[in-house]
N, C-alpha and C. Protein backbone atom coordinates (compact mmCIF):
# COMPACT_ATOMS: atom_id res chain seq x y z
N UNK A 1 4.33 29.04 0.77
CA UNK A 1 4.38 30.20 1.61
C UNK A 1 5.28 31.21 0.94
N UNK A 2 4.80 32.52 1.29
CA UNK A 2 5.47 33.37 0.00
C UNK A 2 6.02 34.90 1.06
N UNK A 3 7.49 34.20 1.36
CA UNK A 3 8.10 35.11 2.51
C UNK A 3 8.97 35.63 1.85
N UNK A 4 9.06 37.29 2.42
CA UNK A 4 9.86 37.93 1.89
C UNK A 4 11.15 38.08 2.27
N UNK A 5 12.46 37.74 1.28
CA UNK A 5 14.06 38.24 2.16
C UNK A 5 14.83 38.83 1.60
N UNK A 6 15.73 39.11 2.16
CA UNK A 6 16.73 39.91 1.65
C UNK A 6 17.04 39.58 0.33
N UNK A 7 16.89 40.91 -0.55
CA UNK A 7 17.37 40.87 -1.82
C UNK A 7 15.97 40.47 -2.69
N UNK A 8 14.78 40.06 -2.16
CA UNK A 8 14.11 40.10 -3.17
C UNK A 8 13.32 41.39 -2.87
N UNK A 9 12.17 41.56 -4.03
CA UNK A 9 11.18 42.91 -4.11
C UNK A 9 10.32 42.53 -2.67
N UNK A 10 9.98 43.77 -2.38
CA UNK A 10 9.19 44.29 -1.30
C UNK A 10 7.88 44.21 -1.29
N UNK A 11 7.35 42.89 -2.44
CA UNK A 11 5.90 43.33 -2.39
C UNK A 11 5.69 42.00 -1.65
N UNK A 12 4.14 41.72 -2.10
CA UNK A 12 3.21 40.61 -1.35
C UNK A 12 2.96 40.05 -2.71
N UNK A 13 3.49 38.54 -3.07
CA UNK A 13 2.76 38.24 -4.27
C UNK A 13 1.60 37.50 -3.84
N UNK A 14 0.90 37.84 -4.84
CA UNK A 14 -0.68 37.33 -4.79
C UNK A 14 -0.63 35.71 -5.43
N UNK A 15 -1.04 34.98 -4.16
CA UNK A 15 -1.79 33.28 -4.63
C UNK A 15 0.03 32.55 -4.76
N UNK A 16 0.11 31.94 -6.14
CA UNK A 16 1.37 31.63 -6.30
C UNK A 16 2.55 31.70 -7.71
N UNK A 17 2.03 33.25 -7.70
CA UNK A 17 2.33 34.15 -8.65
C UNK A 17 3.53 34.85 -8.56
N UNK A 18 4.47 34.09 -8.04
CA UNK A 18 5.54 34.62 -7.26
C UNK A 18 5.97 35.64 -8.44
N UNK A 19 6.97 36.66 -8.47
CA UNK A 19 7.87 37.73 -9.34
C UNK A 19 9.35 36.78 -9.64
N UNK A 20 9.33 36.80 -10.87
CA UNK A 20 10.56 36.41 -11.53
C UNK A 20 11.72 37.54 -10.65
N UNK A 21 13.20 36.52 -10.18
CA UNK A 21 13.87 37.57 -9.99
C UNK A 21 14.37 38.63 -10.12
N UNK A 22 14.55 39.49 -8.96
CA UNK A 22 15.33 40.64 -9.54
C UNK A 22 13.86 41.71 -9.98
N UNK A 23 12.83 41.29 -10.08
CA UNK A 23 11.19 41.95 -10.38
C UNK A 23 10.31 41.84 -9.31
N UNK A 24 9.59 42.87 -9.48
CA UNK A 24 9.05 42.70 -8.63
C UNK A 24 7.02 42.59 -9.01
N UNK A 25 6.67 42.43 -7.70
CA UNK A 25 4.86 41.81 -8.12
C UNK A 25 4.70 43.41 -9.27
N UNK A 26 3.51 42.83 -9.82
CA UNK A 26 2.56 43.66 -10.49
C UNK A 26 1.79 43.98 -9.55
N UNK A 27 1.26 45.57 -9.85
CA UNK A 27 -0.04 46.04 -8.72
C UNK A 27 -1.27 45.14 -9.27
N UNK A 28 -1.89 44.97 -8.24
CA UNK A 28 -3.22 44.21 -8.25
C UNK A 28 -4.09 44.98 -9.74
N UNK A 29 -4.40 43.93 -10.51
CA UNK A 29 -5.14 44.46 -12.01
C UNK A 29 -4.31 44.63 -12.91
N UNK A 30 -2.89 45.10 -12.34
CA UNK A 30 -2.11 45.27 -13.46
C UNK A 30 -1.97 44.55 -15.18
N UNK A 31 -1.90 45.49 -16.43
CA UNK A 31 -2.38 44.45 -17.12
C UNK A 31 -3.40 43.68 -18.23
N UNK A 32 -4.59 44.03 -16.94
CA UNK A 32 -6.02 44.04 -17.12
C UNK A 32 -6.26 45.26 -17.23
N UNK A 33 -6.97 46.01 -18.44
CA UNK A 33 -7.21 47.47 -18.49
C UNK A 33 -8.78 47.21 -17.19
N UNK A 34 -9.10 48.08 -17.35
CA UNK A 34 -10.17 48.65 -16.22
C UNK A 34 -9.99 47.78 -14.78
N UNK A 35 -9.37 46.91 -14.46
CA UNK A 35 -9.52 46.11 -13.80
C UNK A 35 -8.65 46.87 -12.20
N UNK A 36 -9.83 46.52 -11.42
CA UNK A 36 -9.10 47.58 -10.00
C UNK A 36 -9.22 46.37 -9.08
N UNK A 37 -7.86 46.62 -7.57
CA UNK A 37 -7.74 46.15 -7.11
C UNK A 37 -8.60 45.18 -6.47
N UNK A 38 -8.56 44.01 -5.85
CA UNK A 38 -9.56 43.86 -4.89
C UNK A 38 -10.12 44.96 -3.45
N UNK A 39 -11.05 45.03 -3.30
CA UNK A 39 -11.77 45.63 -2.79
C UNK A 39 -11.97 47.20 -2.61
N UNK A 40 -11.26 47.57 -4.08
CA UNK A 40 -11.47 48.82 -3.98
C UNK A 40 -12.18 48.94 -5.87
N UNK A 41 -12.54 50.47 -6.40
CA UNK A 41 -13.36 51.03 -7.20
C UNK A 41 -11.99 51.25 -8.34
N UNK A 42 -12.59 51.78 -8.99
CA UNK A 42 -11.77 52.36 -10.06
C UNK A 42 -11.28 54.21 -9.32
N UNK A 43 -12.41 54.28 -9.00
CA UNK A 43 -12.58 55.81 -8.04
C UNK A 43 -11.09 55.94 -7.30
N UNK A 44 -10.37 56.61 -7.20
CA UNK A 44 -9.34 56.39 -6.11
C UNK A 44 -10.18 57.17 -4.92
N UNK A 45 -10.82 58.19 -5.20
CA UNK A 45 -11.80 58.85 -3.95
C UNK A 45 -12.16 58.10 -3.14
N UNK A 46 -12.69 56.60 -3.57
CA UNK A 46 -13.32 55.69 -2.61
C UNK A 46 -12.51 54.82 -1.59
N UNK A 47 -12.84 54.75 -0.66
CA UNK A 47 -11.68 53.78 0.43
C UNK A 47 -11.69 52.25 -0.29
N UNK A 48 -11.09 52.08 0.19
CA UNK A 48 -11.04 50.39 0.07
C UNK A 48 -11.54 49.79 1.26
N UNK A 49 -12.68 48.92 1.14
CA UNK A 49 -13.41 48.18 1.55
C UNK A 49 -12.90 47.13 2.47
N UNK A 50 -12.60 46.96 3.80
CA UNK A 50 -11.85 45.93 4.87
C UNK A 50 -12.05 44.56 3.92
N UNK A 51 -11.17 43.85 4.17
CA UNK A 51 -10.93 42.16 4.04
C UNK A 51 -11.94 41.33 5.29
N UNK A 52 -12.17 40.10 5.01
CA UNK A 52 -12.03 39.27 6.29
C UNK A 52 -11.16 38.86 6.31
N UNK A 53 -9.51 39.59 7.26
CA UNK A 53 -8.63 38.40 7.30
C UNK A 53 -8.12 38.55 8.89
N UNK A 54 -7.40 37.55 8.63
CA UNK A 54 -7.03 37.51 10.09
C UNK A 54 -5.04 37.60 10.29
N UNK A 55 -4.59 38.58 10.16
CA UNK A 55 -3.09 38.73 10.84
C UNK A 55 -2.73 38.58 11.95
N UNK A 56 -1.76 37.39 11.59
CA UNK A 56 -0.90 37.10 13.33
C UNK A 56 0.14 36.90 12.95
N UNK A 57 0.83 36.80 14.16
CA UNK A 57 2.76 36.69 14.19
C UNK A 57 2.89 35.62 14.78
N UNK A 58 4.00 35.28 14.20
CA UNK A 58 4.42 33.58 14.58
C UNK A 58 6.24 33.63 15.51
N UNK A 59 6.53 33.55 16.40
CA UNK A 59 7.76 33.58 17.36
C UNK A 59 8.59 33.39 16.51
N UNK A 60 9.42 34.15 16.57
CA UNK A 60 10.97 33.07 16.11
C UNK A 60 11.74 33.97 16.47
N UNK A 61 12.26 33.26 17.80
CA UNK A 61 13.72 33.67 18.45
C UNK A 61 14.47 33.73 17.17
N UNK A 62 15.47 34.95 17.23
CA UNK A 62 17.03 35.31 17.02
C UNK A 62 17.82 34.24 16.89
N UNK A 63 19.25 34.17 16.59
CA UNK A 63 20.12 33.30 16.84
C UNK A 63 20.50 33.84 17.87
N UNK A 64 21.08 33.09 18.93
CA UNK A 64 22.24 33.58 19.85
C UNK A 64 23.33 34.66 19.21
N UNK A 65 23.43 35.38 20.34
CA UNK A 65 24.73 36.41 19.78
C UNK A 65 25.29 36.34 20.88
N UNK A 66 26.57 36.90 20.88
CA UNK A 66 27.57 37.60 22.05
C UNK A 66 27.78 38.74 22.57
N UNK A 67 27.99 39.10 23.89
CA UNK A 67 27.48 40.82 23.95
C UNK A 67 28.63 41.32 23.00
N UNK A 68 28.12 42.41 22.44
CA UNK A 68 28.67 43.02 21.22
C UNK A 68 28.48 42.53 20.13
N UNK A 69 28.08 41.94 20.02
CA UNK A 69 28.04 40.94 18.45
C UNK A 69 26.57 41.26 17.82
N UNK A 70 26.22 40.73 16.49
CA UNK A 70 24.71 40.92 15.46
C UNK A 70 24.19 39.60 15.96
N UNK A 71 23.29 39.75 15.83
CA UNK A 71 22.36 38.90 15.01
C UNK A 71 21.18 39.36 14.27
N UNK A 72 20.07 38.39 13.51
CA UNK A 72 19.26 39.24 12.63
C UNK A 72 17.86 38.64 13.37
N UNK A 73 16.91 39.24 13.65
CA UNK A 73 15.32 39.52 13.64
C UNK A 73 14.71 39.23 12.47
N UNK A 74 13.76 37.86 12.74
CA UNK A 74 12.68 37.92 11.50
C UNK A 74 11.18 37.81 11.88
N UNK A 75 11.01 38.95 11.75
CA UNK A 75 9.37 39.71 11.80
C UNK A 75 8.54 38.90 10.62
N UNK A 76 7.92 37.57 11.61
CA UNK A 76 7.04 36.75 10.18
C UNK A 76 5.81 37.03 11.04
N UNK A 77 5.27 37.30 9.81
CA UNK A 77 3.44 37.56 10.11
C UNK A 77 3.10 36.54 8.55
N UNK A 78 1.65 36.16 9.34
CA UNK A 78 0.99 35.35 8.57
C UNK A 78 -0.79 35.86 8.41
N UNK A 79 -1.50 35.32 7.22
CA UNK A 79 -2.67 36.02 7.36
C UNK A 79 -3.27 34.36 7.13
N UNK A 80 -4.26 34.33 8.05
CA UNK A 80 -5.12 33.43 8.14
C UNK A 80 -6.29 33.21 7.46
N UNK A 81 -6.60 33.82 6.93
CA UNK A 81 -7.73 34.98 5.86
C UNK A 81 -8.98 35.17 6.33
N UNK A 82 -10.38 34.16 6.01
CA UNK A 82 -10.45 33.38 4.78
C UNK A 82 -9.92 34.25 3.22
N UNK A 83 -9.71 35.60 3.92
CA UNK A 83 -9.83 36.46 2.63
C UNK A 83 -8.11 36.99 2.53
N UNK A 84 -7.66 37.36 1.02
CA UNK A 84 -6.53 38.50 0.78
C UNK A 84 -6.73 39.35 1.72
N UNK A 85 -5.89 40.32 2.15
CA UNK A 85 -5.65 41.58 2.67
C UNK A 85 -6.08 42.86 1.23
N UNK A 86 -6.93 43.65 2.05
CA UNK A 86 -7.32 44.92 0.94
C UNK A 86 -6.76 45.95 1.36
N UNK A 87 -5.72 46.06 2.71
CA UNK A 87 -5.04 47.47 3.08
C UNK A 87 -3.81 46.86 3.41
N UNK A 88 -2.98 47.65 3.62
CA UNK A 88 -1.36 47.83 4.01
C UNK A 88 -1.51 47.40 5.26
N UNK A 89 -0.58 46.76 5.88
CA UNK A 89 -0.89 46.53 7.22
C UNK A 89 1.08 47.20 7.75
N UNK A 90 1.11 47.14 9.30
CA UNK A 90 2.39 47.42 9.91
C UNK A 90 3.06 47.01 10.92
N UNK A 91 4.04 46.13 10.68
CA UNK A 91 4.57 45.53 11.60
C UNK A 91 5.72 46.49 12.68
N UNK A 92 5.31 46.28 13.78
CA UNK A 92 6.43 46.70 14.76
C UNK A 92 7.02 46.62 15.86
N UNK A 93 8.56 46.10 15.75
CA UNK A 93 9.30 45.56 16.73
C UNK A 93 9.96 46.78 17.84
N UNK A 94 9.49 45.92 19.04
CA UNK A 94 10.10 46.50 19.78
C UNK A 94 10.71 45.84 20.39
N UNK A 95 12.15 46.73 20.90
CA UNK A 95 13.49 46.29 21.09
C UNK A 95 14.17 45.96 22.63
N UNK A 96 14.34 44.79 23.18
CA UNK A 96 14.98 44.56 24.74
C UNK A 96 15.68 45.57 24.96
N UNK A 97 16.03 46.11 26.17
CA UNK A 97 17.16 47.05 26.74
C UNK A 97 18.68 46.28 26.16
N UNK A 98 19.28 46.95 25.93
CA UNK A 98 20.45 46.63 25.53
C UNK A 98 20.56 46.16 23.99
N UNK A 99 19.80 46.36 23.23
CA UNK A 99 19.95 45.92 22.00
C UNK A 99 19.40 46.84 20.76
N UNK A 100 20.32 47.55 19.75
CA UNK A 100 19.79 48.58 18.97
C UNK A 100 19.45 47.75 17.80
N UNK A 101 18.54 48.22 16.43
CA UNK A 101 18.47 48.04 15.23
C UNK A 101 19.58 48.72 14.57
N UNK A 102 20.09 47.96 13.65
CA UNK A 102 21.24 48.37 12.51
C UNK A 102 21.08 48.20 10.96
N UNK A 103 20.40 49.27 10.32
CA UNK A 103 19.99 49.29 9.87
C UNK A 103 21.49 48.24 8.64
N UNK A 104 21.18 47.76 7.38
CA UNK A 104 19.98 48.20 6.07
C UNK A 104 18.84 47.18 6.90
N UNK A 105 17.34 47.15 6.24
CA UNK A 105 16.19 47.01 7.05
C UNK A 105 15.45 46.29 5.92
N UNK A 106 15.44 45.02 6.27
CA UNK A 106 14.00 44.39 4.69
C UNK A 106 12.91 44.49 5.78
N UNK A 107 11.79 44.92 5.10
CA UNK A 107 11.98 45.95 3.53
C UNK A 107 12.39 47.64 3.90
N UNK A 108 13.14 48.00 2.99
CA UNK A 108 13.71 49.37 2.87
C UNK A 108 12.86 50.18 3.48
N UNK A 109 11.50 50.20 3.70
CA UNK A 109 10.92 51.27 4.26
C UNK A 109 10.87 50.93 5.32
N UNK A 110 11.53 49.95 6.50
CA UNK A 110 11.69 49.81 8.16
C UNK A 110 12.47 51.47 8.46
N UNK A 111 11.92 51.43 9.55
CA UNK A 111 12.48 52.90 10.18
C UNK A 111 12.46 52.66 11.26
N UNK A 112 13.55 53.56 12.09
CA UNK A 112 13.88 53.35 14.00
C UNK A 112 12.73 54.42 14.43
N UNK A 113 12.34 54.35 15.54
CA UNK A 113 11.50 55.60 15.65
C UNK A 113 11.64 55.36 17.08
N UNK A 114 11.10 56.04 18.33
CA UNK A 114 11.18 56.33 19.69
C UNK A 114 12.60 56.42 20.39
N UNK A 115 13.62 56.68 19.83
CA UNK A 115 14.90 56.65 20.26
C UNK A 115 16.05 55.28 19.82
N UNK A 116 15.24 54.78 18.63
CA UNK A 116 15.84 53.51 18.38
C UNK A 116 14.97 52.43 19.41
N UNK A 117 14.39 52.63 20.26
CA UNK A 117 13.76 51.32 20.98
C UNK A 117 12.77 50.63 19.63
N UNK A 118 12.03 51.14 19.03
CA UNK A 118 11.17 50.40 17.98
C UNK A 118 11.41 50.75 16.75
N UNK A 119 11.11 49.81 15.91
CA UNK A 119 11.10 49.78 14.12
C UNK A 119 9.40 49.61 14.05
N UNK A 120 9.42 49.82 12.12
CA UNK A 120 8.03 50.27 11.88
C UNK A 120 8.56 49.89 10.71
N UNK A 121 7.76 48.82 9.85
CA UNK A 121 7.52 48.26 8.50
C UNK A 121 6.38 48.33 7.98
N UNK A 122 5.87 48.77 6.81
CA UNK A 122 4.97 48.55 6.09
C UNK A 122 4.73 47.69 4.76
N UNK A 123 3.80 46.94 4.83
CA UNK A 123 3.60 45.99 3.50
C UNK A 123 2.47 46.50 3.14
N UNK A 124 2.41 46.05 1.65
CA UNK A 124 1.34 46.48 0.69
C UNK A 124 -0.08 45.64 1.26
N UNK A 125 -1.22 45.87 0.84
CA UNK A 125 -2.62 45.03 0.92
C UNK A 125 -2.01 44.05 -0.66
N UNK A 126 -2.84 42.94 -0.05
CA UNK A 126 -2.48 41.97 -1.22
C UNK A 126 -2.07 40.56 -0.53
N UNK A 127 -1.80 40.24 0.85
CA UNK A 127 -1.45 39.26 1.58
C UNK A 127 -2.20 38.21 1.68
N UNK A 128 -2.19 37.18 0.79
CA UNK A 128 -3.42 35.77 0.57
C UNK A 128 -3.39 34.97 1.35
N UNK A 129 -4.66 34.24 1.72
CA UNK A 129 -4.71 33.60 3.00
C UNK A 129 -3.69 32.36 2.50
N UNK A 130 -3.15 31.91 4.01
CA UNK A 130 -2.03 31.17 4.11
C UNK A 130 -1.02 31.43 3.78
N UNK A 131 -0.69 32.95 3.58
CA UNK A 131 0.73 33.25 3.07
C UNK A 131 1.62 34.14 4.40
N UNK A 132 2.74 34.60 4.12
CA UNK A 132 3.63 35.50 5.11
C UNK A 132 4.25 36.29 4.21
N UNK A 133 4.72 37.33 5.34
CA UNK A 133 5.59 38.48 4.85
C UNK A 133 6.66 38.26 6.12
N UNK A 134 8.06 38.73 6.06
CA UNK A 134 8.47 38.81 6.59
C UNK A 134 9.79 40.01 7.14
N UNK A 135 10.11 40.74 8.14
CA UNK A 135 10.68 42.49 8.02
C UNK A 135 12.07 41.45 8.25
N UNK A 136 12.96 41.58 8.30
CA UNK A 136 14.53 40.71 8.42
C UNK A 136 15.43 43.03 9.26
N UNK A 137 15.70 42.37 10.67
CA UNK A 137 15.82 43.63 11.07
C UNK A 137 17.34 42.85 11.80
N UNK A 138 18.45 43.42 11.39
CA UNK A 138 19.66 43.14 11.74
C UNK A 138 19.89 44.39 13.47
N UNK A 139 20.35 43.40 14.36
CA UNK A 139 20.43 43.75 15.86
C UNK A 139 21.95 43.47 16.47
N UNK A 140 22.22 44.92 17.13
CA UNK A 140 23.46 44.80 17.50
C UNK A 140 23.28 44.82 18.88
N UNK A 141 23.95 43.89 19.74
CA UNK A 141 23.64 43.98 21.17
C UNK A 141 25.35 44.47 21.97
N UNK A 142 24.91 44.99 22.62
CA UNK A 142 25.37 45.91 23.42
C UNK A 142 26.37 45.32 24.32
N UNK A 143 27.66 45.62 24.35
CA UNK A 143 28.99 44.98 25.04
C UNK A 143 28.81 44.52 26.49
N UNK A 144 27.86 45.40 27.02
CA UNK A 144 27.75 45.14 28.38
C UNK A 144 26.17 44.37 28.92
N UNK A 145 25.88 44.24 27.94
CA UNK A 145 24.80 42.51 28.21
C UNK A 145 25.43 41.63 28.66
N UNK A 146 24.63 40.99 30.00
CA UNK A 146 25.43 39.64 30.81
C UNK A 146 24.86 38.82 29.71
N UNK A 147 25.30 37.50 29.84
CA UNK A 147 24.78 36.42 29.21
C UNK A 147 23.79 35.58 30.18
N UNK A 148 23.12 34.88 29.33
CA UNK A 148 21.91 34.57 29.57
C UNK A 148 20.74 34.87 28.39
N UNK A 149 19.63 34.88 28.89
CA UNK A 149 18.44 34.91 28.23
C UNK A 149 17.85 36.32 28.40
N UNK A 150 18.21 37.15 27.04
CA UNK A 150 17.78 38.62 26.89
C UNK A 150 16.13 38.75 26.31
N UNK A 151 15.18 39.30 27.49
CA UNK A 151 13.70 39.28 27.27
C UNK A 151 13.29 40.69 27.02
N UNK A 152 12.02 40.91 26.96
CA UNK A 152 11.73 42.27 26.61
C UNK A 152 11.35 42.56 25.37
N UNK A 153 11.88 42.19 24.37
CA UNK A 153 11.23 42.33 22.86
C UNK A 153 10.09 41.79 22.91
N UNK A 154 9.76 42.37 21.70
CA UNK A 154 8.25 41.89 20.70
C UNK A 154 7.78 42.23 19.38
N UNK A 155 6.85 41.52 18.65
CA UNK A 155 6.67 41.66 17.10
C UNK A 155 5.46 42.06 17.38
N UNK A 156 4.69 43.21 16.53
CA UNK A 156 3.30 42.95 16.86
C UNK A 156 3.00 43.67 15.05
N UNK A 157 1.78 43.61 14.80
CA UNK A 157 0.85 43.46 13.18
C UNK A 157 0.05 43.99 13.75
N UNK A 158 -0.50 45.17 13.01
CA UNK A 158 -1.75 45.83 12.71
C UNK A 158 -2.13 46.24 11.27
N UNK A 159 -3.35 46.33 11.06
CA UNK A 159 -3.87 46.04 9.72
C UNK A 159 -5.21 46.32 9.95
N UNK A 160 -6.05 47.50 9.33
CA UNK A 160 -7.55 47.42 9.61
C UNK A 160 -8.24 46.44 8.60
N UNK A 161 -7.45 45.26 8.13
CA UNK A 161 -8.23 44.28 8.19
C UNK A 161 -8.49 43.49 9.17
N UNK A 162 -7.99 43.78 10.03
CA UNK A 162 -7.94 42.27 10.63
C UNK A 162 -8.71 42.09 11.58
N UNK A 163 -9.08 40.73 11.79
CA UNK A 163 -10.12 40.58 12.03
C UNK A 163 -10.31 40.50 14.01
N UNK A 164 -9.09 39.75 14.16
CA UNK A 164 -8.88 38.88 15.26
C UNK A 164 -7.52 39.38 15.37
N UNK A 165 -7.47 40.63 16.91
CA UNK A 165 -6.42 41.27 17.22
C UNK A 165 -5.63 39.62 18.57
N UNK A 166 -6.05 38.92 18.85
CA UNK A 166 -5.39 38.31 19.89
C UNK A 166 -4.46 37.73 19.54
N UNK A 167 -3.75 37.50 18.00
CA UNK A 167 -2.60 36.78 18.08
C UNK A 167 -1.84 38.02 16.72
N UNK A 168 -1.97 38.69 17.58
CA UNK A 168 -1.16 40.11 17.48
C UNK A 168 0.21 40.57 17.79
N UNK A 169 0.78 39.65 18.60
CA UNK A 169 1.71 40.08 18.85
C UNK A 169 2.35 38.26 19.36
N UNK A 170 3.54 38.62 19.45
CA UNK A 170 4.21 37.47 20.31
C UNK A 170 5.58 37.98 20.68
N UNK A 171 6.28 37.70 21.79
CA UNK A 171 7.41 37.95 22.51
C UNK A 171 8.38 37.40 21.71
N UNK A 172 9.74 37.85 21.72
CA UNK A 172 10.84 36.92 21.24
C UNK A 172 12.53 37.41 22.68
N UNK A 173 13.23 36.28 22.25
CA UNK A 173 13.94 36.50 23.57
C UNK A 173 15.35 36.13 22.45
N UNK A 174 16.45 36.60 22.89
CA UNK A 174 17.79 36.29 22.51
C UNK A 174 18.98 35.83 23.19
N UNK A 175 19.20 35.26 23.32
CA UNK A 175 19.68 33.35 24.40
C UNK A 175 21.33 34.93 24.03
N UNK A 176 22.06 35.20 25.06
CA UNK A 176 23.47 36.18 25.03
C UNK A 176 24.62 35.00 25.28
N UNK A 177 25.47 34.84 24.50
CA UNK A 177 26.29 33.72 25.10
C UNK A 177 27.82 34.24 24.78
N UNK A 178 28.66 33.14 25.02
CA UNK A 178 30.32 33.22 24.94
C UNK A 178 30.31 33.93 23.77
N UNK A 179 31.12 33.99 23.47
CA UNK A 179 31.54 34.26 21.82
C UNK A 179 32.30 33.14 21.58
N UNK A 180 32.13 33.04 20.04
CA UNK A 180 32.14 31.41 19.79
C UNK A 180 33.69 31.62 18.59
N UNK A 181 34.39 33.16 18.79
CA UNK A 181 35.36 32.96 17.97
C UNK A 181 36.58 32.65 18.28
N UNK A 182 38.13 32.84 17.39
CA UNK A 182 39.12 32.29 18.48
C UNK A 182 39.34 33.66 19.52
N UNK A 183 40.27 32.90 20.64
CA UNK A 183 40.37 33.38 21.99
C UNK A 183 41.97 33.95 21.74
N UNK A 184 42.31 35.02 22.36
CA UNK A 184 43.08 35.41 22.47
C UNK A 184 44.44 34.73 23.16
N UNK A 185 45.63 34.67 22.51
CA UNK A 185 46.61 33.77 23.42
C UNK A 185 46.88 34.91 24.28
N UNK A 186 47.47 33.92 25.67
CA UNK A 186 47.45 34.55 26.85
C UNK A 186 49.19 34.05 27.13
């Protein structure tokens, strides 16, 4: 599985062609003289041709935090295929009441947009079946969150490849607890 994190390149490697560190993928053909991406021409005029694939998101609660305290968001999407991805697809989280994005943002092109309630990531086309990408979105929650179980978020993937919008999205929740550092003498 070929997930992306902090500190490595921002692309999608193709199959299991991973990028030597610190490098990042080659564009599709790269290399190969005449050789053009999958599902597109040499033409750049011409669109690129949809995939059969299938993008979905897979849950994964947060760690617990404390009100006021981080924790980090990982936006994993997976493509089911049978086919690569031939377009960019975009992941975007939206954010529980009480909890902002703080930025830096994998990958670098995440952006806050609607007042900080949602982020917006883009990945390249190039996503091989059975593989993931993943956005890593660092979250600061808000001093005056009770503790308990903070709901309301969500991850969701779009991609005009895809085939099969129903596992498009999935909820994630962030468990608010004590703070787990030392306590002040009294």
């Amino acid at each position: 599985m070929a997930v992306l994190a902090a500190g490595q390149a921002g692309a999608v490697c193709p199959d299991d062609k991973a990028p030597a560190p610190g490098t990042s993928a080659p564009a599709p053909g790269a290399g190969d003289p005449g050789a053009s991406a999958p599902g597109t021409t040499a033409d750049p005029a011409v669109a690129a041709v949809p995939s059969n694939s299938d993008l979905y998101v897979v849950r994964i609660d947060p760690d617990p935090a404390a009100p006021g305290g981080t924790t980090v968001l990982h936006a994993f999407v997976g493509n089911l295929g049978p086919d690569r991805t031939a377009s960019p697809f975009t992941v975007v989280i939206t954010l529980p009441e009480g909890v902002t994005a703080e930025p830096p943002f994998f990958p670098e092109n995440c952006y806050e947009f609607q007042n900080g309630h949602r982020v917006r990531c883009t990945f390249p086309a190039g996503l091989p079946k059975f593989r993931s990408a993943t956005a890593l979105i660092p979250l600061r929650i808000s001093p005056d969150v009770p503790l308990g179980e903070l709901a309301g978020g969500y991850v969701a993937v779009r991609g005009d490849d895809d085939r099969n919008e129903a596992n498009n999205r999935q909820p994630f929740t962030i468990q608010i607890v004590e703070s787990t550092g030392p306590r002040p003498l009294v």
